[in-house]
C-alpha atoms as a PDB file:
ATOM      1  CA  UNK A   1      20.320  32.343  -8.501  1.00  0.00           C
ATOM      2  CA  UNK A   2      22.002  33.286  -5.208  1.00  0.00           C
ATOM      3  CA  UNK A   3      20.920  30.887  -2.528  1.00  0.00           C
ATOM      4  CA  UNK A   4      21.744  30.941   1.664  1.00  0.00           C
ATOM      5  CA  UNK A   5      23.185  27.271   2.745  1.00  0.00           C
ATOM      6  CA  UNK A   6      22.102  28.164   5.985  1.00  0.00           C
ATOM      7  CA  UNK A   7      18.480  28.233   4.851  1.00  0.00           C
ATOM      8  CA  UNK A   8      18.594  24.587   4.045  1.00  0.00           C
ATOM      9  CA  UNK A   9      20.582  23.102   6.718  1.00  0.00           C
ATOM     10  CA  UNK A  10      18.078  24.942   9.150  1.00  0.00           C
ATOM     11  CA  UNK A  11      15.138  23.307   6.859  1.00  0.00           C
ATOM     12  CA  UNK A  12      17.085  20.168   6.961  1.00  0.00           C
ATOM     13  CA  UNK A  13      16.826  20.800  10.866  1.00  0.00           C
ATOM     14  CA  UNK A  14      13.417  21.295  11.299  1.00  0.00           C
ATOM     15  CA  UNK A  15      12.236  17.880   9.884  1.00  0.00           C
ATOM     16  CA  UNK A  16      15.354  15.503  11.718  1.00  0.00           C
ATOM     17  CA  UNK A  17      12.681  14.497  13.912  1.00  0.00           C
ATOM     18  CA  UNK A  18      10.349  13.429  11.256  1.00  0.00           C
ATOM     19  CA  UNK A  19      10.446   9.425  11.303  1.00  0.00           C
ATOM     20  CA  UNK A  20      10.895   7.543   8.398  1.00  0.00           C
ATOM     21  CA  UNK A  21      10.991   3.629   7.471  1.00  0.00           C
ATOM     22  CA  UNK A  22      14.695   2.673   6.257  1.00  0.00           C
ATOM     23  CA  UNK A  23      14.324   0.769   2.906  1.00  0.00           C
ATOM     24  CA  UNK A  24      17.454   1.762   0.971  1.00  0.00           C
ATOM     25  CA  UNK A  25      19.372   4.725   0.787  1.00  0.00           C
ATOM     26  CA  UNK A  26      18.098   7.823  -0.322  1.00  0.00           C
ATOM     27  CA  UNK A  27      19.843  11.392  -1.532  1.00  0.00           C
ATOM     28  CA  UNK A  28      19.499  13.925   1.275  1.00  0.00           C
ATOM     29  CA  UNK A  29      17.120  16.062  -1.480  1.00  0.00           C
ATOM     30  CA  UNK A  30      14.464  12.598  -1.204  1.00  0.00           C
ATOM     31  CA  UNK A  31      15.370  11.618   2.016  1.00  0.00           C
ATOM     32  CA  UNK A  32      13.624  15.836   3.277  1.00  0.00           C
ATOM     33  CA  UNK A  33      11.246  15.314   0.260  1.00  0.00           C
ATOM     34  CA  UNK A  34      10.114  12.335   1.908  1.00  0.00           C
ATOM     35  CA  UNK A  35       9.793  13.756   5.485  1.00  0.00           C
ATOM     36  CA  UNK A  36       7.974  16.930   4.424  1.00  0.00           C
ATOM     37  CA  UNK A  37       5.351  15.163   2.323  1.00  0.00           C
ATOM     38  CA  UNK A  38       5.308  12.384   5.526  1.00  0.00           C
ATOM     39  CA  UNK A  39       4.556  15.289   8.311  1.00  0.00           C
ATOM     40  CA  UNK A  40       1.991  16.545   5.537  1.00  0.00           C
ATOM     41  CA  UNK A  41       0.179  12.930   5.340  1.00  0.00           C
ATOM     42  CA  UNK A  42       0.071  12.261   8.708  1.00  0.00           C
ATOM     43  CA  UNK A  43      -1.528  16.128   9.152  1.00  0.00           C
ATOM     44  CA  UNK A  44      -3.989  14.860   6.566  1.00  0.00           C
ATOM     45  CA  UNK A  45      -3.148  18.058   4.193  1.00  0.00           C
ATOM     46  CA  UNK A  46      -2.828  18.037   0.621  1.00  0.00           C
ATOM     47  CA  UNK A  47       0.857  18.390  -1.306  1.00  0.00           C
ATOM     48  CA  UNK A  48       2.589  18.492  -4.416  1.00  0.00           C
ATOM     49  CA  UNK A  49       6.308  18.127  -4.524  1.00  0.00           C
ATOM     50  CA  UNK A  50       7.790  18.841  -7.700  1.00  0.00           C
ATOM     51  CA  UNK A  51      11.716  18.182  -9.111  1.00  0.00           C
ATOM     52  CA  UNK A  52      12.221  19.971 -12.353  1.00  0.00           C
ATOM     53  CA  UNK A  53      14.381  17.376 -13.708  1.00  0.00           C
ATOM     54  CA  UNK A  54      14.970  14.411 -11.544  1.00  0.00           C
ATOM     55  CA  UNK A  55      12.811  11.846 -12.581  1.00  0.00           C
ATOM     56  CA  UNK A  56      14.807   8.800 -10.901  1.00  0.00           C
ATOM     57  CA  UNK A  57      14.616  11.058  -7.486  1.00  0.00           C
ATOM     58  CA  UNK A  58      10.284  11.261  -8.160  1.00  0.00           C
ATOM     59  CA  UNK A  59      10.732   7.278  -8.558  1.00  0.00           C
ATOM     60  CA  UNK A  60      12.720   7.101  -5.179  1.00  0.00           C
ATOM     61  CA  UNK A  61      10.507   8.363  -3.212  1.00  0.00           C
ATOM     62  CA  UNK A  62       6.897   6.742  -5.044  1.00  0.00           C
ATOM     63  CA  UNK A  63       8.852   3.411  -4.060  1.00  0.00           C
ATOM     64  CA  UNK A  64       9.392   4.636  -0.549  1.00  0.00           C
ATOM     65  CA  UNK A  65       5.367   5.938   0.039  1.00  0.00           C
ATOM     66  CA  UNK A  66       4.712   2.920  -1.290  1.00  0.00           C
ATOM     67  CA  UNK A  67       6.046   0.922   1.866  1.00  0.00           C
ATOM     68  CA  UNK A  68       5.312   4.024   3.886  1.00  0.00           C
ATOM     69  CA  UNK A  69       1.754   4.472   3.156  1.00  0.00           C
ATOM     70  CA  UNK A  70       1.486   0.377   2.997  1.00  0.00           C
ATOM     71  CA  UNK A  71       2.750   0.203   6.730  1.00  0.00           C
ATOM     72  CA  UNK A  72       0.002   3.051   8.094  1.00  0.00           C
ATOM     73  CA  UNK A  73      -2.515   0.979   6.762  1.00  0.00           C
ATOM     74  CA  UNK A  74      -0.958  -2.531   7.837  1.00  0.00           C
ATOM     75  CA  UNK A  75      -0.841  -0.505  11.944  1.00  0.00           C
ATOM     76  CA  UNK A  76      -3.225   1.766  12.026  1.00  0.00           C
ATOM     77  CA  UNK A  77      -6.434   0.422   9.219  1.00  0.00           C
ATOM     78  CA  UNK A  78      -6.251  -3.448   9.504  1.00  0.00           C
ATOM     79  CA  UNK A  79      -9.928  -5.330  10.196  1.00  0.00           C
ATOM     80  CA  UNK A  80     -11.218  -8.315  11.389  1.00  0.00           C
ATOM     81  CA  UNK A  81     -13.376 -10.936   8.738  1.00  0.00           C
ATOM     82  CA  UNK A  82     -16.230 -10.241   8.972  1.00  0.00           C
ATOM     83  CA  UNK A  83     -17.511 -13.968   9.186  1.00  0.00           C
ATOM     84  CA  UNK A  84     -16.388 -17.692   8.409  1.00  0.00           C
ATOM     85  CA  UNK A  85     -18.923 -19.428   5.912  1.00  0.00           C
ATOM     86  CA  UNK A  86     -18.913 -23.293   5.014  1.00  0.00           C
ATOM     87  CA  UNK A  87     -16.473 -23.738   2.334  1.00  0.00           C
ATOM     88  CA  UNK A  88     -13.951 -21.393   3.130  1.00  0.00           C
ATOM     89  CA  UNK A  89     -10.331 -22.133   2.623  1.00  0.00           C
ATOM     90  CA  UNK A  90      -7.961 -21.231   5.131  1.00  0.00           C
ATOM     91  CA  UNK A  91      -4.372 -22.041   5.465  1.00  0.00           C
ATOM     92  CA  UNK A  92      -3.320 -22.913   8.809  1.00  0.00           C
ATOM     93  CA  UNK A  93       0.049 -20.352   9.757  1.00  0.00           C
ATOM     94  CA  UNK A  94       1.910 -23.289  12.161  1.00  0.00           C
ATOM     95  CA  UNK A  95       1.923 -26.321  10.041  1.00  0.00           C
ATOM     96  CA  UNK A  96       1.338 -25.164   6.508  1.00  0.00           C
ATOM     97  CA  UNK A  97      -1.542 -26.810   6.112  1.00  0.00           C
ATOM     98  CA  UNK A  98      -4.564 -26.264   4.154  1.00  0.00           C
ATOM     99  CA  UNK A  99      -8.160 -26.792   5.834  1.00  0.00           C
ATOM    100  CA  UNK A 100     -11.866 -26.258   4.951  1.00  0.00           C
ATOM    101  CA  UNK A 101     -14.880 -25.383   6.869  1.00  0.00           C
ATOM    102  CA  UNK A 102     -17.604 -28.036   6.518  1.00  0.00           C
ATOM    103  CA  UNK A 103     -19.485 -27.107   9.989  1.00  0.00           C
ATOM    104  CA  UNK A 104     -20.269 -23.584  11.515  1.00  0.00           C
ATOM    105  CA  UNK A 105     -22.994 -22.949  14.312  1.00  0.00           C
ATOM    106  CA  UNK A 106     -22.412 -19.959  16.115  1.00  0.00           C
ATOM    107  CA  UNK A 107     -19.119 -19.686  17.475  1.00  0.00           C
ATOM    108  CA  UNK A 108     -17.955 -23.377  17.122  1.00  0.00           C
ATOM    109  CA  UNK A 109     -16.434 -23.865  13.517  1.00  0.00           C
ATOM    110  CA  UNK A 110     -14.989 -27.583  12.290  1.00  0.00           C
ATOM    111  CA  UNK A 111     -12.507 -27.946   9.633  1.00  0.00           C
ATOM    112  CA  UNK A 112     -11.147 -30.838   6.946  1.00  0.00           C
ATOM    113  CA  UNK A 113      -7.567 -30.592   6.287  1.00  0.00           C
ATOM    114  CA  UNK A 114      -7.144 -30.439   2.266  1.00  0.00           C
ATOM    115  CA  UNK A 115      -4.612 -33.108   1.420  1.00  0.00           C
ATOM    116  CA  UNK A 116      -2.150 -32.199  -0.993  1.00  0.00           C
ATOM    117  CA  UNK A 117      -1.732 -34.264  -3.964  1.00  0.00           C
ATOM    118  CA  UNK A 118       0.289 -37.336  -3.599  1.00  0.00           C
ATOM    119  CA  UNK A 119      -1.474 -38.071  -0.074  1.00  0.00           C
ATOM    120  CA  UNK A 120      -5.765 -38.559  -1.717  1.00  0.00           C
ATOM    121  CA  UNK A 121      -4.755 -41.906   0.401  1.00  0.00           C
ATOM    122  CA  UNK A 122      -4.723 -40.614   3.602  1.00  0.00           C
ATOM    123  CA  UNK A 123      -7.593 -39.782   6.061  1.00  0.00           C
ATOM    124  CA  UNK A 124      -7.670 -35.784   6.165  1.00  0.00           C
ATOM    125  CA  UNK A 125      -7.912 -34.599   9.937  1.00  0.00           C
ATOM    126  CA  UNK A 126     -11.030 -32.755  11.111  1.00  0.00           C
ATOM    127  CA  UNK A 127     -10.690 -30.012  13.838  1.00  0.00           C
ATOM    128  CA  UNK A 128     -13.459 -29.184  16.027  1.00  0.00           C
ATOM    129  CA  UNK A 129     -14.279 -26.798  18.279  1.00  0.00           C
ATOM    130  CA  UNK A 130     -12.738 -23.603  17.087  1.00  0.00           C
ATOM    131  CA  UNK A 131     -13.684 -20.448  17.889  1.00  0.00           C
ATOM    132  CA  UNK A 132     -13.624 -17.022  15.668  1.00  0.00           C
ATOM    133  CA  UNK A 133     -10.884 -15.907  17.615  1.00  0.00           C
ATOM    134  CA  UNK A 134      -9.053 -19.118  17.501  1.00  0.00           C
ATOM    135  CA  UNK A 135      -9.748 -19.248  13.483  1.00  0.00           C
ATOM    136  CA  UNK A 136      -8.410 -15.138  13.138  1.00  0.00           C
ATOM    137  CA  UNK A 137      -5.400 -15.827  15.300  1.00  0.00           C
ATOM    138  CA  UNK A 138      -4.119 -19.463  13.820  1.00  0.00           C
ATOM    139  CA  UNK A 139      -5.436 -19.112  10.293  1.00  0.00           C
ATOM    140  CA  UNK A 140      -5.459 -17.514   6.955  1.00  0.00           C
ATOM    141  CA  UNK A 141      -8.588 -16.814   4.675  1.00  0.00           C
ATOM    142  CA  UNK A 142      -6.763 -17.677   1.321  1.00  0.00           C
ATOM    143  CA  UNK A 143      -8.605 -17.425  -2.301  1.00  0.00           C
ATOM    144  CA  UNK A 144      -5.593 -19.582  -4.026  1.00  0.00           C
ATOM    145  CA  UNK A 145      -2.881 -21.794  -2.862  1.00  0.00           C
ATOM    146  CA  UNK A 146      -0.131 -20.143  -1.280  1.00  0.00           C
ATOM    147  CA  UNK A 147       3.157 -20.986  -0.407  1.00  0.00           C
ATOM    148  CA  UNK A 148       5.125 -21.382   2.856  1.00  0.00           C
ATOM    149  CA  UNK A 149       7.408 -18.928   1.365  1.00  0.00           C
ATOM    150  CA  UNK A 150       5.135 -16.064   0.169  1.00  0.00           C
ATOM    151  CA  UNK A 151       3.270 -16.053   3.715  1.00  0.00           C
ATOM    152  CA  UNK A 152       6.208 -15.885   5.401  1.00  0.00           C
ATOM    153  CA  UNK A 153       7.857 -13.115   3.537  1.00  0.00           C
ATOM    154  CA  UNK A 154       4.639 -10.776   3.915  1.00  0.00           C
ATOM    155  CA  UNK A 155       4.923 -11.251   7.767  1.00  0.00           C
ATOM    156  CA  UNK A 156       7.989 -11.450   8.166  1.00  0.00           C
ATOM    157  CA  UNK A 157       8.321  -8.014   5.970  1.00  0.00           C
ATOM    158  CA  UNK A 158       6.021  -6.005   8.059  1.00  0.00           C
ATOM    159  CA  UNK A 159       7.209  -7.760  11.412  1.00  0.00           C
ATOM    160  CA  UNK A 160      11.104  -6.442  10.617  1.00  0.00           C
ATOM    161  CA  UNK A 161       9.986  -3.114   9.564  1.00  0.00           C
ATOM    162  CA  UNK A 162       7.994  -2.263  12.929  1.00  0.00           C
ATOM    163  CA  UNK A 163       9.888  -4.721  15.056  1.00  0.00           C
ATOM    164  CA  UNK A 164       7.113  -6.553  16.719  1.00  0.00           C
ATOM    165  CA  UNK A 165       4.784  -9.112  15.629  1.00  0.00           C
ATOM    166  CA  UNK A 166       1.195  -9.069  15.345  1.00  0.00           C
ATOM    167  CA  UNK A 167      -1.076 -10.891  17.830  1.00  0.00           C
ATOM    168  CA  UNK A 168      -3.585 -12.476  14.673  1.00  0.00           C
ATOM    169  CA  UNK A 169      -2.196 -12.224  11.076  1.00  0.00           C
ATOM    170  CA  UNK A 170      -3.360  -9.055   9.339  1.00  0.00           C
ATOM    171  CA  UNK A 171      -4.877  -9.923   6.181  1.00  0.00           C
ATOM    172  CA  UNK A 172      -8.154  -7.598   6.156  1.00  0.00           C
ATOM    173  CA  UNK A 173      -7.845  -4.014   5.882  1.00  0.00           C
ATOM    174  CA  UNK A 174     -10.641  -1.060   6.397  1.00  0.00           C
ATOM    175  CA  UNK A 175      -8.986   1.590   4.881  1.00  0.00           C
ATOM    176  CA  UNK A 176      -7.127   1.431   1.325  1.00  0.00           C
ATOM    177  CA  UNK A 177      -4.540   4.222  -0.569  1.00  0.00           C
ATOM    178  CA  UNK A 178      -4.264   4.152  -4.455  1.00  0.00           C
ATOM    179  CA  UNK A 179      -1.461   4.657  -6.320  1.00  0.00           C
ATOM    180  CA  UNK A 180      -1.895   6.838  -9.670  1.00  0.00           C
ATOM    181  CA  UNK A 181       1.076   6.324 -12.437  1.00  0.00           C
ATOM    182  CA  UNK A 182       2.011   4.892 -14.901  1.00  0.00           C
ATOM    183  CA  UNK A 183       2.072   0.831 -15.465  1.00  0.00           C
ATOM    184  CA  UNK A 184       5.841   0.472 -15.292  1.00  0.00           C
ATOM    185  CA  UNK A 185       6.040   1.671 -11.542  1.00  0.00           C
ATOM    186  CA  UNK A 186       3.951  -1.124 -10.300  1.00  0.00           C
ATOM    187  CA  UNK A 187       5.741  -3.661 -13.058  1.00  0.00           C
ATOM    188  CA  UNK A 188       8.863  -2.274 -10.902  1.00  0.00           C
ATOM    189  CA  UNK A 189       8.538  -2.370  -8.062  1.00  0.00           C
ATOM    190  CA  UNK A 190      10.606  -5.117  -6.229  1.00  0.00           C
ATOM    191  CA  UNK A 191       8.954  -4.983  -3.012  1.00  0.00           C
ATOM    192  CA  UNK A 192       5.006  -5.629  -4.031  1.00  0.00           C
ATOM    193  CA  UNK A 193       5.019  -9.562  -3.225  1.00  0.00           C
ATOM    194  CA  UNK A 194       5.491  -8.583   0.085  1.00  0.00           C
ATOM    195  CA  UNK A 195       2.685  -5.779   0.339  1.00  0.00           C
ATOM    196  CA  UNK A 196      -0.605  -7.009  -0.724  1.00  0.00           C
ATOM    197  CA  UNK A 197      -1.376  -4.730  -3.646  1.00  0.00           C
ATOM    198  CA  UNK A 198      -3.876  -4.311  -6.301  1.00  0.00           C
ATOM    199  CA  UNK A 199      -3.428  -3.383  -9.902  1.00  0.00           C
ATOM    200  CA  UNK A 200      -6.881  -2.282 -11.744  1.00  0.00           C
ATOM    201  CA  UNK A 201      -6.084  -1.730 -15.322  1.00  0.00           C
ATOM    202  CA  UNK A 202      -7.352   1.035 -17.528  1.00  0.00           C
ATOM    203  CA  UNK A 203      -9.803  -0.636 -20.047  1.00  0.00           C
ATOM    204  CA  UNK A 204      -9.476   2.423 -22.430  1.00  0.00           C
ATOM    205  CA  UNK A 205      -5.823   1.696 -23.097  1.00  0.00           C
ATOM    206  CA  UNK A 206      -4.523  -1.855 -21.603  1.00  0.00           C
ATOM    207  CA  UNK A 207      -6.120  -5.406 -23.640  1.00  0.00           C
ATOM    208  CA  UNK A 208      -5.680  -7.595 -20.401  1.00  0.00           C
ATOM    209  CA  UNK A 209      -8.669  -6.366 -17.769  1.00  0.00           C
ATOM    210  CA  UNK A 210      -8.254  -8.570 -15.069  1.00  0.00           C
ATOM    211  CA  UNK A 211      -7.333  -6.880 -11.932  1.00  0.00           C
ATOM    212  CA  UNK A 212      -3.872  -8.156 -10.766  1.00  0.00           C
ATOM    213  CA  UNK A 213      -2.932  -8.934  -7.012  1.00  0.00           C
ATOM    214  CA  UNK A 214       0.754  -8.670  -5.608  1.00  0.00           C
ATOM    215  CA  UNK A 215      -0.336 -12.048  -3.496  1.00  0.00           C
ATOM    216  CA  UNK A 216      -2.914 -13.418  -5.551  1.00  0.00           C
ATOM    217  CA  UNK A 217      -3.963 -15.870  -2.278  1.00  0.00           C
ATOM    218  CA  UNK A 218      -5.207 -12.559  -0.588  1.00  0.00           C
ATOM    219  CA  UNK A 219      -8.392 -11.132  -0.923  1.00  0.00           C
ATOM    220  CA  UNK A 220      -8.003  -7.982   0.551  1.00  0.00           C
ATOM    221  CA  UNK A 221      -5.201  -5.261  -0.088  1.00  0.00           C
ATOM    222  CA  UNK A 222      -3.559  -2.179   1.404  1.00  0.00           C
ATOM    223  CA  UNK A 223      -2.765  -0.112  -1.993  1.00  0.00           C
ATOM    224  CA  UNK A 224      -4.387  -0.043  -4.994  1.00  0.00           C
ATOM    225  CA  UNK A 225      -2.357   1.114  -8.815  1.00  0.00           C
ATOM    226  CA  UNK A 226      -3.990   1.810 -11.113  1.00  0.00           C
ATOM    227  CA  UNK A 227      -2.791   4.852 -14.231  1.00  0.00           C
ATOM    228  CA  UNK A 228      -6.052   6.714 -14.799  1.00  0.00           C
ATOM    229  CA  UNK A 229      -8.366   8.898 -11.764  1.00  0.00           C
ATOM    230  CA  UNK A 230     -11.192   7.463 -14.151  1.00  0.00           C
ATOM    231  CA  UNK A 231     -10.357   3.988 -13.057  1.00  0.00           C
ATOM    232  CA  UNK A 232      -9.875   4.709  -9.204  1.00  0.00           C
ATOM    233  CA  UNK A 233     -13.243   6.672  -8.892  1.00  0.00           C
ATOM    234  CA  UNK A 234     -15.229   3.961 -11.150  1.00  0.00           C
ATOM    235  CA  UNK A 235     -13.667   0.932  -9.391  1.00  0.00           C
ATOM    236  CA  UNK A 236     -12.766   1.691  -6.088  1.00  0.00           C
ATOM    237  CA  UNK A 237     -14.769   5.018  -4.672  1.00  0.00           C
ATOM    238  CA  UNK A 238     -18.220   4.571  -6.296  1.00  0.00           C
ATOM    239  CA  UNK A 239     -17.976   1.269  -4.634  1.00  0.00           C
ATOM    240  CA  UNK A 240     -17.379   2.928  -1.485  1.00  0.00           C
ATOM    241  CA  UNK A 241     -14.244   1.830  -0.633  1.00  0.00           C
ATOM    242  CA  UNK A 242     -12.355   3.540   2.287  1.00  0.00           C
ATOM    243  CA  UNK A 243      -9.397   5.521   0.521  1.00  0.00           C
ATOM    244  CA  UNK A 244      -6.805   7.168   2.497  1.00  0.00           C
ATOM    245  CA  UNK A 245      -4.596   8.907   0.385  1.00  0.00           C
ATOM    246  CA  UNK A 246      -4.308   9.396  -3.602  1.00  0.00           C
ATOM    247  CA  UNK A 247      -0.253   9.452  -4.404  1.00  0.00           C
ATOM    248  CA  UNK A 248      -0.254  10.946  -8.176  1.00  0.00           C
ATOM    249  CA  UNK A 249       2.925  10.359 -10.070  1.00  0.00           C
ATOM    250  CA  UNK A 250       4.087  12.645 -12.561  1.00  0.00           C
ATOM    251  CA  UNK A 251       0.910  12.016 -14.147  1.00  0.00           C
ATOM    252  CA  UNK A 252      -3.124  13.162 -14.802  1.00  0.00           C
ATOM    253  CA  UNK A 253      -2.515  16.929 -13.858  1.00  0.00           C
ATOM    254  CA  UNK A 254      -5.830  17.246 -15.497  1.00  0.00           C
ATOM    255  CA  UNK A 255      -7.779  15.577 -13.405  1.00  0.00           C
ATOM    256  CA  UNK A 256      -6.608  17.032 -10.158  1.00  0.00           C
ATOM    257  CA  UNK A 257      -9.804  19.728  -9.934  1.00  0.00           C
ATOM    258  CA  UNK A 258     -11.873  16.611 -10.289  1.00  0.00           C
ATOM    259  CA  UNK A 259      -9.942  15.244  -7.188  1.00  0.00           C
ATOM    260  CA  UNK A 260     -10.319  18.200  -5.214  1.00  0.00           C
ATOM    261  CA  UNK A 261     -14.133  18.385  -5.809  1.00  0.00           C
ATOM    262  CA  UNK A 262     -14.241  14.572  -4.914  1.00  0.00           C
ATOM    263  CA  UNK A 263     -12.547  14.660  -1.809  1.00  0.00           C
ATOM    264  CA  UNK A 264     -14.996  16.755  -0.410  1.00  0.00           C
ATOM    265  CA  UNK A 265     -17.481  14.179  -0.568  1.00  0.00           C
ATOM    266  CA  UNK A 266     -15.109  10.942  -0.020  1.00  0.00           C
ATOM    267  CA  UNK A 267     -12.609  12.354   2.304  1.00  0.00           C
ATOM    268  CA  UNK A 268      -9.215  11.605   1.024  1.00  0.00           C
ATOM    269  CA  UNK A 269      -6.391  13.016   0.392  1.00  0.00           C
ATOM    270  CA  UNK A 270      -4.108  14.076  -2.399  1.00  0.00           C
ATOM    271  CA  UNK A 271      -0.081  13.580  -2.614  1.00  0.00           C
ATOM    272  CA  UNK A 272       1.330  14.518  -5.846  1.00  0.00           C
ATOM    273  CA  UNK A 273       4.749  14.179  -6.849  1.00  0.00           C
ATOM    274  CA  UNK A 274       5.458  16.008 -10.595  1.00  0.00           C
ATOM    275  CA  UNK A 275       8.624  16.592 -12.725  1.00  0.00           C
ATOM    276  CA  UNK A 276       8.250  19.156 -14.721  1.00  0.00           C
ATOM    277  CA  UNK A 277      10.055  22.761 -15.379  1.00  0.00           C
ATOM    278  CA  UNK A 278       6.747  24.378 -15.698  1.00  0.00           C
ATOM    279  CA  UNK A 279       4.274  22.174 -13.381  1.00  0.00           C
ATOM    280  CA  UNK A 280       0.583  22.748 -13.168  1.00  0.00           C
ATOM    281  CA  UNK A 281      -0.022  23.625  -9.782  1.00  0.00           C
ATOM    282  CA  UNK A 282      -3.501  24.358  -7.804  1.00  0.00           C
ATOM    283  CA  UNK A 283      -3.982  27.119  -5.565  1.00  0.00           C
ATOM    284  CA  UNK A 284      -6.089  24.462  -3.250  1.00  0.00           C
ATOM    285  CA  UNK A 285      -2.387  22.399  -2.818  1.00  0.00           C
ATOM    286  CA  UNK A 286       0.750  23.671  -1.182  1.00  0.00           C
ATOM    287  CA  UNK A 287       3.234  22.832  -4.218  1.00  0.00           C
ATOM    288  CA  UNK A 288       7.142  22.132  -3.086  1.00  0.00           C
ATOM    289  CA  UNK A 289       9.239  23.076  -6.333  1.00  0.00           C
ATOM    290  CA  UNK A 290      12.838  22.253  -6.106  1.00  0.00           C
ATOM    291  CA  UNK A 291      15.250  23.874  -8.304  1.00  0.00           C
ATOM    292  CA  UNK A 292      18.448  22.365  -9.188  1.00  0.00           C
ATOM    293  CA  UNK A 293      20.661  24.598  -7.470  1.00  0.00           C
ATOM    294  CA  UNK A 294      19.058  24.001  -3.895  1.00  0.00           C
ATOM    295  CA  UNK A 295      18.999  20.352  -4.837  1.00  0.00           C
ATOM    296  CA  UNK A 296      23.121  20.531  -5.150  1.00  0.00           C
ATOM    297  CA  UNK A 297      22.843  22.436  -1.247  1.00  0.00           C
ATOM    298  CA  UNK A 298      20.891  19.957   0.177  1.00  0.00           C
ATOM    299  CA  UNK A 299      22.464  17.108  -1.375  1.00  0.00           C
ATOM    300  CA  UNK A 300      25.305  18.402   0.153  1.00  0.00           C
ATOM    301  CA  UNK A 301      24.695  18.641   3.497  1.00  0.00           C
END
């Protein structure tokens, strides 16, 4: 195969401009992998990018959507609760503290601080007069205990990466992409206790059923895993869940028609990263195929 270098560098040109979060170092083949599939997500168009023997580079850059994809949703797809009920548990962000609702009429809400144990001997304080926005800006709808530590990390994560903060903590999210692979990418992946993820497991093959959250204080999420289409169109698009973007990882080629025919009617849209020397490719997707030999180019640029 006789290949022009100038080809590449003038490819490697045209997508400089392309902006992309800085998580850890990448091979200049992922590092343009990862912009062209980016200016293809944010054009809403389908893609498959395909490495014919690279599976670590297919891994580098499912890690990298992962935060890429997480951080559209955490700027662009983050929501308000909808209400405060009596009996909610909220964790206050400032002190730490944990608090209940006992009183809501209209917009006045009053809380009881949740002692901790060690302190059942002390009067818990009662807050009146808070408002919704007061409650969305100071507070935290939590399911579970959480610690000062976790909270922290999962602003602190998305506050470094954009550099700004947030006026109100973002913890409720309208819109939702779903990750299709393979168990051991989401058992991997180092970054998930600071992105508020979802694992739904695949009944026909896995014992353990119960979904499994990244921050298991959170109700809501911003990605979804799960390894079968089956799965993500049973649990998460029949209940009419807002999906983004499906990322498909080296796996379920066979389901991809049944994709195509469903995004018609729920409007996402379809990433697929394969490694294969023969992949299966639709006509209905643009499919990137690297070979090895433009790989060395690029890598070398």
């Amino acid at each position: 195969m006789i290949l022009n270098a100038t080809y590449y560098q003038l490819l490697w040109e045209k997508f400089k401009n392309v902006q992309i979060l800085s998580t850890e170092r990448l091979d200049n083949s992922v590092h343009l992998s990862i912009k062209i599939i980016l200016e293809q997500y944010r054009k809403k168009t389908p893609l498959q990018v395909n490495f014919q023997n690279s599976k670590e580079s297919i891994l580098q850059i499912a890690r990298h959507l992962f935060v890429e994809l997480a951080n559209d949703i955490y700027l662009n797809h983050y929501d308000l609760p909808n209400d405060f009920c009596i009996g909610d548990k909220l964790k206050k962000i400032k002190d730490n503290q944990y608090y209940e609702i006992i009183r809501t009429e209209k917009d006045d809400y009053t809380l009881r601080q949740v002692l901790r144990k060690g302190k059942r001997d002390v009067s818990p304080a009662i807050i009146h007069g808070l408002t919704y926005d007061k409650l969305t800006k100071g507070y935290v709808k939590v399911d579970l205990g959480i610690s000062e530590r976790t909270i922290k990390n999962y602003f602190s994560f998305f506050q470094e990466l954009n550099n700004e903060s947030s006026e109100f903590p973002k913890t409720n999210f309208e819109m939702k992409s779903v990750f299709i692979s393979k168990r051991s990418l989401w058992d991997d992946l180092d970054l998930k206790n600071k992105v508020p993820s979802i694992y739904l497991p695949n009944p026909r093959e896995e014992s353990n059923l119960s979904e499994q959250k990244s921050i298991p204080a959170l109700s809501d999420c911003m990605i979804y895993f799960t390894s079968k289409y089956e799965v993500c169109y049973q649990k998460i698009l029949l209940k009419n869940k807002k999906i983004k973007t499906i990322v498909i990882i080296d796996t379920e080629a066979s389901a991809i028609q049944q994709m195509l025919q469903d995004r018609i009617k729920f409007g996402f849209n379809i990433i697929i990263l394969s490694n294969s020397l023969s992949p299966i490719k639709n006509d209905a997707i643009p499919c990137w195929d690297w070979f090895k030999e433009e790989l060395e180019i690029v890598n070398a640029l």
